[in-house]
C-alpha atoms as a PDB file:
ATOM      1  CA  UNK A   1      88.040 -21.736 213.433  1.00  0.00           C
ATOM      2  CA  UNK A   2      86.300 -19.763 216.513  1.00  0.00           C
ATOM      3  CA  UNK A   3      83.579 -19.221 214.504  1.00  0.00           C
ATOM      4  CA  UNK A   4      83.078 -22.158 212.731  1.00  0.00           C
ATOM      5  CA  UNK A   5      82.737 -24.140 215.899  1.00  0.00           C
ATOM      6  CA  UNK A   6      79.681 -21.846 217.384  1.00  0.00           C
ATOM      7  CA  UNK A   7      78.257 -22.186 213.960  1.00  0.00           C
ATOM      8  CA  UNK A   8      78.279 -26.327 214.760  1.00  0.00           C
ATOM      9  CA  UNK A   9      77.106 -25.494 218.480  1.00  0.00           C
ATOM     10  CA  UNK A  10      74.137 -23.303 217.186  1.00  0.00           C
ATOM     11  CA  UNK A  11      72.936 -25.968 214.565  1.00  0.00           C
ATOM     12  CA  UNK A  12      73.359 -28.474 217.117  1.00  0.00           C
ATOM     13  CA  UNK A  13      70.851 -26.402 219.609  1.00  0.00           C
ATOM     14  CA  UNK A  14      68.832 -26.112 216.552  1.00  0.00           C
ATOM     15  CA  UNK A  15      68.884 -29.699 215.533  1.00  0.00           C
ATOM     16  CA  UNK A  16      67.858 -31.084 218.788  1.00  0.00           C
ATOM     17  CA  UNK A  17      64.686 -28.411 219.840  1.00  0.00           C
ATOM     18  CA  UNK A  18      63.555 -29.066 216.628  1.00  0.00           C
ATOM     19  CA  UNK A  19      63.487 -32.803 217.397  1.00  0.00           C
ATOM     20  CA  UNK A  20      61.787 -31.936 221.007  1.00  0.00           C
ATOM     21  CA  UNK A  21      59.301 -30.232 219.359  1.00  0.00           C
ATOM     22  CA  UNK A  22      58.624 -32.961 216.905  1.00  0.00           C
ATOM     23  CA  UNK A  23      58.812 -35.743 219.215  1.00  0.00           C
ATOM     24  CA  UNK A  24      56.498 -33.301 221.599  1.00  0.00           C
ATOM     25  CA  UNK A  25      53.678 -33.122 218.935  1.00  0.00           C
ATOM     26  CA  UNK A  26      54.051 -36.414 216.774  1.00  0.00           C
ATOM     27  CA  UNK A  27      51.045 -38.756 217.000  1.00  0.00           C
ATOM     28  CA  UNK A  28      50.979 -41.820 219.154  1.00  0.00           C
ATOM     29  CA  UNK A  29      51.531 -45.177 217.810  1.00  0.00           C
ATOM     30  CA  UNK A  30      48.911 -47.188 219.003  1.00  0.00           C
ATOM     31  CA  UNK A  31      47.472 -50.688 219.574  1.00  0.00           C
ATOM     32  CA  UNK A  32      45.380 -52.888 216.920  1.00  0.00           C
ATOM     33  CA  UNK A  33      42.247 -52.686 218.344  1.00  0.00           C
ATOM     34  CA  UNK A  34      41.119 -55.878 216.305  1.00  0.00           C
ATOM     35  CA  UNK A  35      42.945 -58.446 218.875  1.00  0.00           C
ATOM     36  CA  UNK A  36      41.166 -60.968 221.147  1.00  0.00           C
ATOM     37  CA  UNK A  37      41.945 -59.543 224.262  1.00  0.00           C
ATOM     38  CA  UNK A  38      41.557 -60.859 227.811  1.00  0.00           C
ATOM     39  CA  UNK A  39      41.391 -58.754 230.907  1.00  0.00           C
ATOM     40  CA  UNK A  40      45.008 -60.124 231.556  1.00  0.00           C
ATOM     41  CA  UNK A  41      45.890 -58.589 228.551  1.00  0.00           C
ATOM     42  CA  UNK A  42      44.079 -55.158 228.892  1.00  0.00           C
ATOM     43  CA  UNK A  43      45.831 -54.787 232.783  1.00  0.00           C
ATOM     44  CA  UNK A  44      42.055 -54.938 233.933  1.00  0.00           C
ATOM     45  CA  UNK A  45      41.772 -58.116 236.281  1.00  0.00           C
ATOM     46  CA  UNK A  46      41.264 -56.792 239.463  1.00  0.00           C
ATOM     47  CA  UNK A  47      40.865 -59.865 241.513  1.00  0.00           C
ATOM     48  CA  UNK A  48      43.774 -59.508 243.456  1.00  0.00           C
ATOM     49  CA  UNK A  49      42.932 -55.967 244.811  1.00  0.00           C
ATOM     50  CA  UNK A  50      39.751 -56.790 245.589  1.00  0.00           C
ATOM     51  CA  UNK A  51      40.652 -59.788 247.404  1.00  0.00           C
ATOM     52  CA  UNK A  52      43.264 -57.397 249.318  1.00  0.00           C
ATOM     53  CA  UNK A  53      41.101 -54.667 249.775  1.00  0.00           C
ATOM     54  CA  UNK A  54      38.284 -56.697 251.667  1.00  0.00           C
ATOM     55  CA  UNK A  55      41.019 -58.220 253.745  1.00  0.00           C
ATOM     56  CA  UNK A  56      42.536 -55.411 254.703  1.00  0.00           C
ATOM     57  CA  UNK A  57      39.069 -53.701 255.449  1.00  0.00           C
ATOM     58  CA  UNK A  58      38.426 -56.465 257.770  1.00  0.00           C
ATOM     59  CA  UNK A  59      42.026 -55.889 259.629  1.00  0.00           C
ATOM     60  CA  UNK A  60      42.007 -52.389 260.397  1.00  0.00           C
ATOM     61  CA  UNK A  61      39.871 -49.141 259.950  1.00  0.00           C
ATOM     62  CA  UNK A  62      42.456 -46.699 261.021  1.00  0.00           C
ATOM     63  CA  UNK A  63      42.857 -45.680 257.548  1.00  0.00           C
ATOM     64  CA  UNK A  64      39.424 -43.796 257.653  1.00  0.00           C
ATOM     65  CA  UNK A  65      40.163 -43.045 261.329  1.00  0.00           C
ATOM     66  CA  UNK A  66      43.965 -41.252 261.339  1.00  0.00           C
ATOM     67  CA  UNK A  67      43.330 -38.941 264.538  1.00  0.00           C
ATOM     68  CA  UNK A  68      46.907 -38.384 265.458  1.00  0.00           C
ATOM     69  CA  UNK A  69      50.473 -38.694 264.115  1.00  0.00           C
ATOM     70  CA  UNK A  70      50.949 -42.092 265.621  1.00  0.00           C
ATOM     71  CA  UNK A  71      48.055 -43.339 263.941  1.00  0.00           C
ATOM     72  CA  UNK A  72      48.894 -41.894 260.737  1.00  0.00           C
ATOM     73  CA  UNK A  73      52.490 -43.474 261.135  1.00  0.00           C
ATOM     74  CA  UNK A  74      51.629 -46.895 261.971  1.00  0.00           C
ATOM     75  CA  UNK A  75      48.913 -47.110 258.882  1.00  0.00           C
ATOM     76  CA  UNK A  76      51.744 -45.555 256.317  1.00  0.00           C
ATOM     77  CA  UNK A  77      54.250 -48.439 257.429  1.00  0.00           C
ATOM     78  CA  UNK A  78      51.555 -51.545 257.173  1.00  0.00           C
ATOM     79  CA  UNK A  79      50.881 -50.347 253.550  1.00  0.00           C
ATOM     80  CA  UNK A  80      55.165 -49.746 252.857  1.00  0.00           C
ATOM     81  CA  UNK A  81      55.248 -53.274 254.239  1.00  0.00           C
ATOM     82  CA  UNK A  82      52.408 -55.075 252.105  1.00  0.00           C
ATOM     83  CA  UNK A  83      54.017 -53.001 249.006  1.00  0.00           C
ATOM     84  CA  UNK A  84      57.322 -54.623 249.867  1.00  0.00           C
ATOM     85  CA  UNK A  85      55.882 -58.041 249.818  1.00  0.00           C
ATOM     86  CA  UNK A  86      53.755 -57.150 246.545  1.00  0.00           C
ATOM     87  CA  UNK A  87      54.415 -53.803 244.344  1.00  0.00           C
ATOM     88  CA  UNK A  88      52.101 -55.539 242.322  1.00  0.00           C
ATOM     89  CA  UNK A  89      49.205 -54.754 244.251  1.00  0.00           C
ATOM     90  CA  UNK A  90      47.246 -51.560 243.263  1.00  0.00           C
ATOM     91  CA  UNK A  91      44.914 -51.637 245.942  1.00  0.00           C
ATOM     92  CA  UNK A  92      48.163 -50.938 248.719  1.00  0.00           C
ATOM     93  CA  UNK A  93      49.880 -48.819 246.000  1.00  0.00           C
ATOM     94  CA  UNK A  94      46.660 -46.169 245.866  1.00  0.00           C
ATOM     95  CA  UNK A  95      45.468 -46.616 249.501  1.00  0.00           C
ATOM     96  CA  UNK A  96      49.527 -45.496 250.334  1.00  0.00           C
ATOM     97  CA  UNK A  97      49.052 -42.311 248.248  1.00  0.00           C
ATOM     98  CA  UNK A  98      45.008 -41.166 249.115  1.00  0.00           C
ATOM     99  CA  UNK A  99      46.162 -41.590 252.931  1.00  0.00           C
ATOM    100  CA  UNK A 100      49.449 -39.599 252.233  1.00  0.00           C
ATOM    101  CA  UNK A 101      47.795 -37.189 249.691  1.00  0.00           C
ATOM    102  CA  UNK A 102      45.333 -36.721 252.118  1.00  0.00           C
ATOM    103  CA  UNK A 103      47.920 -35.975 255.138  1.00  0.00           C
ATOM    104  CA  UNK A 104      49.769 -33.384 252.647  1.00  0.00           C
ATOM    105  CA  UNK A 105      52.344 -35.687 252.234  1.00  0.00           C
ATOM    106  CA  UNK A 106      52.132 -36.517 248.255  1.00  0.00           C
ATOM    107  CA  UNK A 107      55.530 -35.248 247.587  1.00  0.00           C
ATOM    108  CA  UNK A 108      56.919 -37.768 250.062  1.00  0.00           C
ATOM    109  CA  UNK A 109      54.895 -40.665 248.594  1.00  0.00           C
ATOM    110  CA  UNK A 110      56.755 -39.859 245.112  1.00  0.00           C
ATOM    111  CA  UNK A 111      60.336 -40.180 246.701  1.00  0.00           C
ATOM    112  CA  UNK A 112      59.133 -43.394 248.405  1.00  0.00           C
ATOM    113  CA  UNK A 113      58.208 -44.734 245.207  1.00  0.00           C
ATOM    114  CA  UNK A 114      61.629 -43.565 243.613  1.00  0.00           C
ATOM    115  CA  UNK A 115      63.725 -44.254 246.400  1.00  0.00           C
ATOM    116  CA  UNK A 116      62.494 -47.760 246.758  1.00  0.00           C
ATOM    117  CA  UNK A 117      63.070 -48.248 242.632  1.00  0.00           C
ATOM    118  CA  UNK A 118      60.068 -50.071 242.307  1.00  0.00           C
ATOM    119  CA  UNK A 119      59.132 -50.377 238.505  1.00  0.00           C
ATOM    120  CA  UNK A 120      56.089 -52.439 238.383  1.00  0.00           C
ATOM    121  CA  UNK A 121      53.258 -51.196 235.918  1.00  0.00           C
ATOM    122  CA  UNK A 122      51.088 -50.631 239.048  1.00  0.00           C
ATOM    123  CA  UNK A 123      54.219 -48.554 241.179  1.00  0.00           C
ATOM    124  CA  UNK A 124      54.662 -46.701 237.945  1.00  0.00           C
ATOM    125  CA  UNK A 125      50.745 -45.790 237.625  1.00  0.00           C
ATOM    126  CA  UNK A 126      50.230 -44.889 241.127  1.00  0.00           C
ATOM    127  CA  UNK A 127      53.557 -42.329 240.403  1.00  0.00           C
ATOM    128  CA  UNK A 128      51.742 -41.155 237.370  1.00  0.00           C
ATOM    129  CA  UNK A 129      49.131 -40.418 239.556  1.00  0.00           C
ATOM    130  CA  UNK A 130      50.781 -38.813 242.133  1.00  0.00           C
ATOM    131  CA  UNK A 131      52.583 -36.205 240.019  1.00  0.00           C
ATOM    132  CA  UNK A 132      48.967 -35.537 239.217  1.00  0.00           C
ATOM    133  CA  UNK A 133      47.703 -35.247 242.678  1.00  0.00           C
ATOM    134  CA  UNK A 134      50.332 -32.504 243.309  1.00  0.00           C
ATOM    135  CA  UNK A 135      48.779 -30.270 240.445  1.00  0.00           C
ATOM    136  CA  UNK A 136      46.096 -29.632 243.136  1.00  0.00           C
ATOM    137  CA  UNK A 137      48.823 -26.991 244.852  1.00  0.00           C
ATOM    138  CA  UNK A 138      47.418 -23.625 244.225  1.00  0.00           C
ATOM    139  CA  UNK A 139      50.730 -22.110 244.682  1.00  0.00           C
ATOM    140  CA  UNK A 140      52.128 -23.703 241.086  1.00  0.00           C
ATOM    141  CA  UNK A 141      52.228 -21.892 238.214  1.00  0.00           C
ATOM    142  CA  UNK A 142      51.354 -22.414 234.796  1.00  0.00           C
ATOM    143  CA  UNK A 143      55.121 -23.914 233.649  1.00  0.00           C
ATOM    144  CA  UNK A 144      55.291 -25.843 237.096  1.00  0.00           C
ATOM    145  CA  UNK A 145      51.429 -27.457 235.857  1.00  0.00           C
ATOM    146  CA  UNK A 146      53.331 -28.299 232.508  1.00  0.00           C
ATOM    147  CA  UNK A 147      56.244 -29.987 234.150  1.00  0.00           C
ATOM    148  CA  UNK A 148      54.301 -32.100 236.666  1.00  0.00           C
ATOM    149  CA  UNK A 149      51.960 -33.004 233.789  1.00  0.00           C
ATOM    150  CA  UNK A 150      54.947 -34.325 231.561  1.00  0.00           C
ATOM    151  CA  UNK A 151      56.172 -36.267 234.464  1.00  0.00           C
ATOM    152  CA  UNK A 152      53.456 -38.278 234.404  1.00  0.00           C
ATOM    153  CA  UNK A 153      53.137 -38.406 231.082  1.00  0.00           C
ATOM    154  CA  UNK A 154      56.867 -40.197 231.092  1.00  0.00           C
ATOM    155  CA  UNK A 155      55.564 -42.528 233.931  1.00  0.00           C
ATOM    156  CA  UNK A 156      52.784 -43.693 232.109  1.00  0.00           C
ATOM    157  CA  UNK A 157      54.845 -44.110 228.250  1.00  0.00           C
ATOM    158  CA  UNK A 158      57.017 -46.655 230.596  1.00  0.00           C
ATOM    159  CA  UNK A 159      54.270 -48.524 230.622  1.00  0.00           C
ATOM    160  CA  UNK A 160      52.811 -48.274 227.399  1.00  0.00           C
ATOM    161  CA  UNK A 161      55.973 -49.284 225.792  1.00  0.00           C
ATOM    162  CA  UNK A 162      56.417 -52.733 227.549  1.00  0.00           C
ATOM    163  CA  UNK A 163      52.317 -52.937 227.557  1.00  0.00           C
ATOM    164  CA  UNK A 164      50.699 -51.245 224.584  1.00  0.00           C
ATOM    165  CA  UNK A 165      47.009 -52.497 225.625  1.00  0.00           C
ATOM    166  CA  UNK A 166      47.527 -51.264 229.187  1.00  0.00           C
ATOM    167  CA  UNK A 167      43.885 -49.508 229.452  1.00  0.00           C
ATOM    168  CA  UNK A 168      44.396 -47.632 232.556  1.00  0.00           C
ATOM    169  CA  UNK A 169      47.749 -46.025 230.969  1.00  0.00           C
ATOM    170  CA  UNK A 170      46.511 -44.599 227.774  1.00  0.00           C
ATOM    171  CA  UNK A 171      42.970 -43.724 229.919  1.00  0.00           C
ATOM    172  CA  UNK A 172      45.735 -41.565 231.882  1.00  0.00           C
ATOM    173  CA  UNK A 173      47.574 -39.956 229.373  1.00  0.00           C
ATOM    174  CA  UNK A 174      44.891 -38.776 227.283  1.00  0.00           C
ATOM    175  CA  UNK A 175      43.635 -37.369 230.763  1.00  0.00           C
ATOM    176  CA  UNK A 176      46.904 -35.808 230.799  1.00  0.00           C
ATOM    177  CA  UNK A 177      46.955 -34.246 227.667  1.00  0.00           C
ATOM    178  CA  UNK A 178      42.595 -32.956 227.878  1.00  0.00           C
ATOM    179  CA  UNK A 179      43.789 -30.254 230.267  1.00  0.00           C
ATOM    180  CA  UNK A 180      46.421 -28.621 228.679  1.00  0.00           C
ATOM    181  CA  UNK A 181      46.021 -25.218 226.886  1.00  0.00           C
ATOM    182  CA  UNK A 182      44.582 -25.522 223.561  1.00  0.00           C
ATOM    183  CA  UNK A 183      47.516 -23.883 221.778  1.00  0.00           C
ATOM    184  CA  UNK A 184      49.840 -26.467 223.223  1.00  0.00           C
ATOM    185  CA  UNK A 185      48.792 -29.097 220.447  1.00  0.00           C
ATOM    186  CA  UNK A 186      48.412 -31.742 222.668  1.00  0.00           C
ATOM    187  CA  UNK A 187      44.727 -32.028 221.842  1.00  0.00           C
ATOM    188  CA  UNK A 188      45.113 -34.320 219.243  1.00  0.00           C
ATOM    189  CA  UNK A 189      46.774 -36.476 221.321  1.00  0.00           C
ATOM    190  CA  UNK A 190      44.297 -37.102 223.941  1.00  0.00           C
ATOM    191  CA  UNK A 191      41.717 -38.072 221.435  1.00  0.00           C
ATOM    192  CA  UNK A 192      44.310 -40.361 220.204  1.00  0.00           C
ATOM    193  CA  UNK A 193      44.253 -42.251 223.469  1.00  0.00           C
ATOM    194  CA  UNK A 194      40.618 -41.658 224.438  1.00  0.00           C
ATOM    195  CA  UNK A 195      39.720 -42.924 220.949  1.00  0.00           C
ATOM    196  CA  UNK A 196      41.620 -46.434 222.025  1.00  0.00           C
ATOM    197  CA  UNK A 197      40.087 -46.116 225.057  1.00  0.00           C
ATOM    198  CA  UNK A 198      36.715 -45.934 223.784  1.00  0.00           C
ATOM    199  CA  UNK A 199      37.023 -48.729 221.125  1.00  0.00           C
ATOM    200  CA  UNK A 200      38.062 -51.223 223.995  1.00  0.00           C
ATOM    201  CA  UNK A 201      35.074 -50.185 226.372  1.00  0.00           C
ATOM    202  CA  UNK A 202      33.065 -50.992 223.159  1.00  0.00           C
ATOM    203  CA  UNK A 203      34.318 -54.298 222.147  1.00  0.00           C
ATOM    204  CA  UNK A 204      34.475 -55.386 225.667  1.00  0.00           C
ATOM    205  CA  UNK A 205      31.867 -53.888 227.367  1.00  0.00           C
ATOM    206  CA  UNK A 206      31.039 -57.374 229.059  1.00  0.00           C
ATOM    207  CA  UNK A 207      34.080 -56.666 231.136  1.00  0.00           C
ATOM    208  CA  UNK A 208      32.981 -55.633 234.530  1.00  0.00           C
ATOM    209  CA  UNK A 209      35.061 -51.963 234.598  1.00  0.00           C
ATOM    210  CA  UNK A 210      32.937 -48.853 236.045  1.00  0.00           C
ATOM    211  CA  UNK A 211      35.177 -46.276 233.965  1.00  0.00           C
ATOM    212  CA  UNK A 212      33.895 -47.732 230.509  1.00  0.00           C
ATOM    213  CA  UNK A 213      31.157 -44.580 230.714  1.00  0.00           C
ATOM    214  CA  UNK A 214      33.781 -42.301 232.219  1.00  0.00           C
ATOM    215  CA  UNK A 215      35.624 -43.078 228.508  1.00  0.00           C
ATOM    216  CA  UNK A 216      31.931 -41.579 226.692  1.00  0.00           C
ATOM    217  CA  UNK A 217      32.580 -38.311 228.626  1.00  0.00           C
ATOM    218  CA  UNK A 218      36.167 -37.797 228.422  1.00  0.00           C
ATOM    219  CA  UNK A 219      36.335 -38.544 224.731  1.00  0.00           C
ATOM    220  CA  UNK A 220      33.452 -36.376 224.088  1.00  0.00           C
ATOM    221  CA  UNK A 221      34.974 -33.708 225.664  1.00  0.00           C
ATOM    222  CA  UNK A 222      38.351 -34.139 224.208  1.00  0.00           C
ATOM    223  CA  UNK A 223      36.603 -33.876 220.655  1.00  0.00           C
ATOM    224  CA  UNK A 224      34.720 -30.711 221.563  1.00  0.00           C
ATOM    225  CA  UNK A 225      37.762 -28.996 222.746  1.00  0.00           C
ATOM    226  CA  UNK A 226      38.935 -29.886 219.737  1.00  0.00           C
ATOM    227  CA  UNK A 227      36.540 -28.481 218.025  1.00  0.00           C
ATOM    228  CA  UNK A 228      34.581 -31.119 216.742  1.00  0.00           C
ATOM    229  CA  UNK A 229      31.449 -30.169 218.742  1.00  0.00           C
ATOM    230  CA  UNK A 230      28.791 -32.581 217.283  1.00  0.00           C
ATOM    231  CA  UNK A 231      30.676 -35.574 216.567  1.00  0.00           C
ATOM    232  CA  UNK A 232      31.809 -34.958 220.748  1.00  0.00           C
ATOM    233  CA  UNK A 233      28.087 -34.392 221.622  1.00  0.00           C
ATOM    234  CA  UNK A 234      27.200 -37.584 219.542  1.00  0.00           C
ATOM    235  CA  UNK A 235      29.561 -39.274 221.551  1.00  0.00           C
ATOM    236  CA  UNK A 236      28.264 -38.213 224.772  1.00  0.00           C
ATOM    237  CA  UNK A 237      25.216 -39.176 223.903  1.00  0.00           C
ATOM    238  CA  UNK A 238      25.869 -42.937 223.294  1.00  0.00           C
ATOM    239  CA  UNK A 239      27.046 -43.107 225.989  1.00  0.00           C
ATOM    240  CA  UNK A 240      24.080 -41.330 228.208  1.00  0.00           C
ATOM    241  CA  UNK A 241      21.991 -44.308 226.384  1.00  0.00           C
ATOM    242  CA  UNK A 242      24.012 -46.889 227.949  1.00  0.00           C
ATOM    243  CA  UNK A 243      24.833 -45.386 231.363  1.00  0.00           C
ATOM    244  CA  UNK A 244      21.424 -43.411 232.014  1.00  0.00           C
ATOM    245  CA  UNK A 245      22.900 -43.121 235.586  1.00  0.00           C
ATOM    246  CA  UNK A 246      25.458 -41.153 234.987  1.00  0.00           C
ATOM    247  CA  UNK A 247      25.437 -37.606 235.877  1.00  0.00           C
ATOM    248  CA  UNK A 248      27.764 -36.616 233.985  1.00  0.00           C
ATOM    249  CA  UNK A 249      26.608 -37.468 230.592  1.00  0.00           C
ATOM    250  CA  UNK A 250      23.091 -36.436 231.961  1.00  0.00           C
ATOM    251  CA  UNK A 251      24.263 -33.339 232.559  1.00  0.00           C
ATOM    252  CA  UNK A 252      25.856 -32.812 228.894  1.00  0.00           C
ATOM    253  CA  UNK A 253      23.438 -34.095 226.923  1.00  0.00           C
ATOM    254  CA  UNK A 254      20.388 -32.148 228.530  1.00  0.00           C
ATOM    255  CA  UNK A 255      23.143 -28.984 227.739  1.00  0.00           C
ATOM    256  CA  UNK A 256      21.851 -29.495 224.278  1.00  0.00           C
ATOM    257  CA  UNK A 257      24.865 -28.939 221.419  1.00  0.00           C
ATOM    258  CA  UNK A 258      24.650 -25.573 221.798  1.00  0.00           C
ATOM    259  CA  UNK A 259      26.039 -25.821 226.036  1.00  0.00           C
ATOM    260  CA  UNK A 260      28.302 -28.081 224.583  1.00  0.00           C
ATOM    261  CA  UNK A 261      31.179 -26.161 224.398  1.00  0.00           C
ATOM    262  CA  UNK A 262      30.561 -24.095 227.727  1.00  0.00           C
ATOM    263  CA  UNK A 263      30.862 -27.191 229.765  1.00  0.00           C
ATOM    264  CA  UNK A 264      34.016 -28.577 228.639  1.00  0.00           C
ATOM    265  CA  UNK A 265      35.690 -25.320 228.572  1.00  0.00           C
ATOM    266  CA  UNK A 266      34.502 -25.155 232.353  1.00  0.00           C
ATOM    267  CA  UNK A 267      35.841 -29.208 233.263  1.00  0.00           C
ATOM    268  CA  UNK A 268      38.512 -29.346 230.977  1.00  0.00           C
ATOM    269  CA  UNK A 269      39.910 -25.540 230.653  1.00  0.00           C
ATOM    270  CA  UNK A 270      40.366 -24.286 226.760  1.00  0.00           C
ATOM    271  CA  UNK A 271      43.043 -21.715 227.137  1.00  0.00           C
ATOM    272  CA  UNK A 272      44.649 -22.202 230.282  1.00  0.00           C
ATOM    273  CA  UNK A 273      45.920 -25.302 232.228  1.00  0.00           C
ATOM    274  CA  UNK A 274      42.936 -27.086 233.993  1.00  0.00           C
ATOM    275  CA  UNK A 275      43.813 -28.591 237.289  1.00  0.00           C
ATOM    276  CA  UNK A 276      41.470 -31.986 236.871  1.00  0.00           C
ATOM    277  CA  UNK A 277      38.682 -32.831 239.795  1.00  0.00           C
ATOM    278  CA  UNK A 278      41.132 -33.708 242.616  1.00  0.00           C
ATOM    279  CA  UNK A 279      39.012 -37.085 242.797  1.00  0.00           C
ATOM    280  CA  UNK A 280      40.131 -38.288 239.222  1.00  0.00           C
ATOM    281  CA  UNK A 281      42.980 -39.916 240.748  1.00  0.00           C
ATOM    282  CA  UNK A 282      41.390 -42.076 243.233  1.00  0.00           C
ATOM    283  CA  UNK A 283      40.990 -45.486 241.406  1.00  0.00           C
ATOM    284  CA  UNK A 284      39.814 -47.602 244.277  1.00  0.00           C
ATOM    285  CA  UNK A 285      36.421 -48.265 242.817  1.00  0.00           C
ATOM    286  CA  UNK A 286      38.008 -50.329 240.410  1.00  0.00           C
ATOM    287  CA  UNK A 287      37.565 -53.417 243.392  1.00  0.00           C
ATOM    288  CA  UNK A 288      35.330 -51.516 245.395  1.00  0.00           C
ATOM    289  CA  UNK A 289      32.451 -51.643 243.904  1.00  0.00           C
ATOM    290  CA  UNK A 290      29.519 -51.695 246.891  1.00  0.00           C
END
C-alpha cells in the first residue's frame, strides 16, 4: 500500500513539471491583426498623461531637483496621492518609479504597488516594469535574473488576458523573453509578440507612437538570435528606410549582414541572461515628446 501511494506521489510530480514545462514553452495565442482598431483599443491614447505631465511640470520641478531626503519625501507622497486619485494615469505611475528607481528604492515602489492592490492595466505595467528595473542589481545571479524576468512576465499576461491588443504589454513581454539564454526556448516567443507588435506599427503607422521604429529593431534582433539572420537584417532595414534617424537601425544596417549577428549577441546576450539598457523602462516619451 506504502508503495503504491509514492508511486501516485511520483507520477503526480511528474504529471505537473511536465505541464510547467509545456505551459513554459507553448506558443502564445495572439490577437487578429485584421481588426479596425482605435488607439482606445490598442491602450495607446496618451492624452491624459500628457495633459498630466505638462501640468505637473508647471507645478513643481523638485522631481529633477531631489537634493535632500525631505525633498525626495515630499515629491514620493504628491505622486502616491495623484495615483490614489487616478491609478489610471501612467504618467504618475512611471514618474513614481524613475524617481524611486533612481533613489535605490525600486524594491519599495513594488510593495507600494502590491500593498495598495491596485490592478489597473497601467499599475500592472509600471510593476512589470519595475521587476525589470531591479535586474539592473549586479549582485543577482543568473536564477534570480530568471525569476524577476517571469514576474514580469505574469504582470504583463494579466493584462493581455483582459486586453489582448494591449501594445505596450506584448511590446514588454517579447522584451522579456529577447534576453533570455538561447537554450531557454523562449526565443520563439518573443518573435511571437514582436511579430504582433510589428504588424500593428505597420497598419497604423499614422498613429503618433515614437516606439513604432523601436518595434523594426527589436524584432530584427529577436529573429537574428533566432537564427534567422537575413530575414532579421531585412527587417532592420525597413525600418532604417522609414526612421533614417534612428541610430539604432543606422548602426545595424551599416553592420552589413555579416555584423549582424555580433551586435545582437552584444544588446541582447545569446547564451547568457542580458540585463536590457537600464533606460528601456523609462516610457515617459510616450507624452513627452519635445
Amino acid at each position: 500500500m506504502h508503495k503504491k501511494i509514492v508511486m501516485i506521489l511520483v507520477a503526480f510530480v511528474i504529471l505537473t513539471i511536465s505541464y510547467a514545462v509545456y505551459d513554459f514553452l507553448k506558443p502564445y495565442e495572439l490577437p487578429n491583426v485584421d481588426a479596425d482598431l482605435s488607439k482606445n483599443d490598442l491602450s495607446l491614447n496618451f492624452e491624459n498623461e500628457r495633459t498630466s505631465y505638462q501640468k505637473y511640470a508647471n507645478e513643481t520641478s523638485e522631481s529633477q531637483n531631489l537634493h535632500n531626503e525631505k525633498q525626495y519625501q515630499m515629491v514620493v507622497e504628491k505622486l502616491k496621492q495623484h495615483i490614489k486619485e487616478d491609478q489610471e494615469n501612467l504618467f504618475y505611475l512611471n514618474e513614481l518609479r524613475i524617481v524611486m528607481n533612481n533613489n535605490g528604492e525600486i524594491q519599495k515602489y513594488i510593495d507600494y504597488i502590491n500593498e495598495m492592490k491596485y490592478t489597473s492595466k497601467e499599475a500592472l505595467l509600471q510593476l512589470a516594469l519595475a521587476y525589470i528595473d531591479k535586474l539592473q542589481e549586479l549582485n543577482l545571479g543568473t536564477g534570480s535574473l530568471g525569476k524577476l524576468s517571469t514576474l514580469s512576465i505574469r504582470e504583463l499576461n494579466k493584462i493581455i488576458e483582459n486586453d489582448e491588443y494591449h501594445w505596450l504589454a506584448h511590446y514588454a513581454r517579447g522584451l522579456n523573453n529577447l534576453y533570455w539564454p538561447l537554450g531557454l526556448k523562449r526565443i520563439d516567443k518573443a518573435i511571437q509578440d514582436l511579430s504582433y507588435c510589428l504588424s500593428i506599427a505597420k497598419k497604423y503607422k499614422n498613429y503618433e507612437n515614437p516606439l513604432w521604429q523601436e518595434i523594426y529593431i527589436a524584432y530584427g534582433d529577436a529573429l537574428i538570435k533566432g537564427g534567422e539572420v537575413s530575414t532579421g537584417f531585412q527587417v532592420w532595414k525597413d525600418g532604417y528606410n522609414l526612421y533614417p534617424d534612428n541610430i539604432g537601425l543606422k548602426e545595424r544596417v551599416e553592420s552589413g549582414e555579416e555584423g549582424a549577428y555580433s551586435i545582437v549577441k552584444k544588446e541582447r546576450g545569446i547564451d547568457i541572461f542580458q540585463r536590457p539598457d537600464k533606460r528601456l523602462t523609462d516610457i515617459s516619451r510616450l507624452w513627452d515628446q519635445k
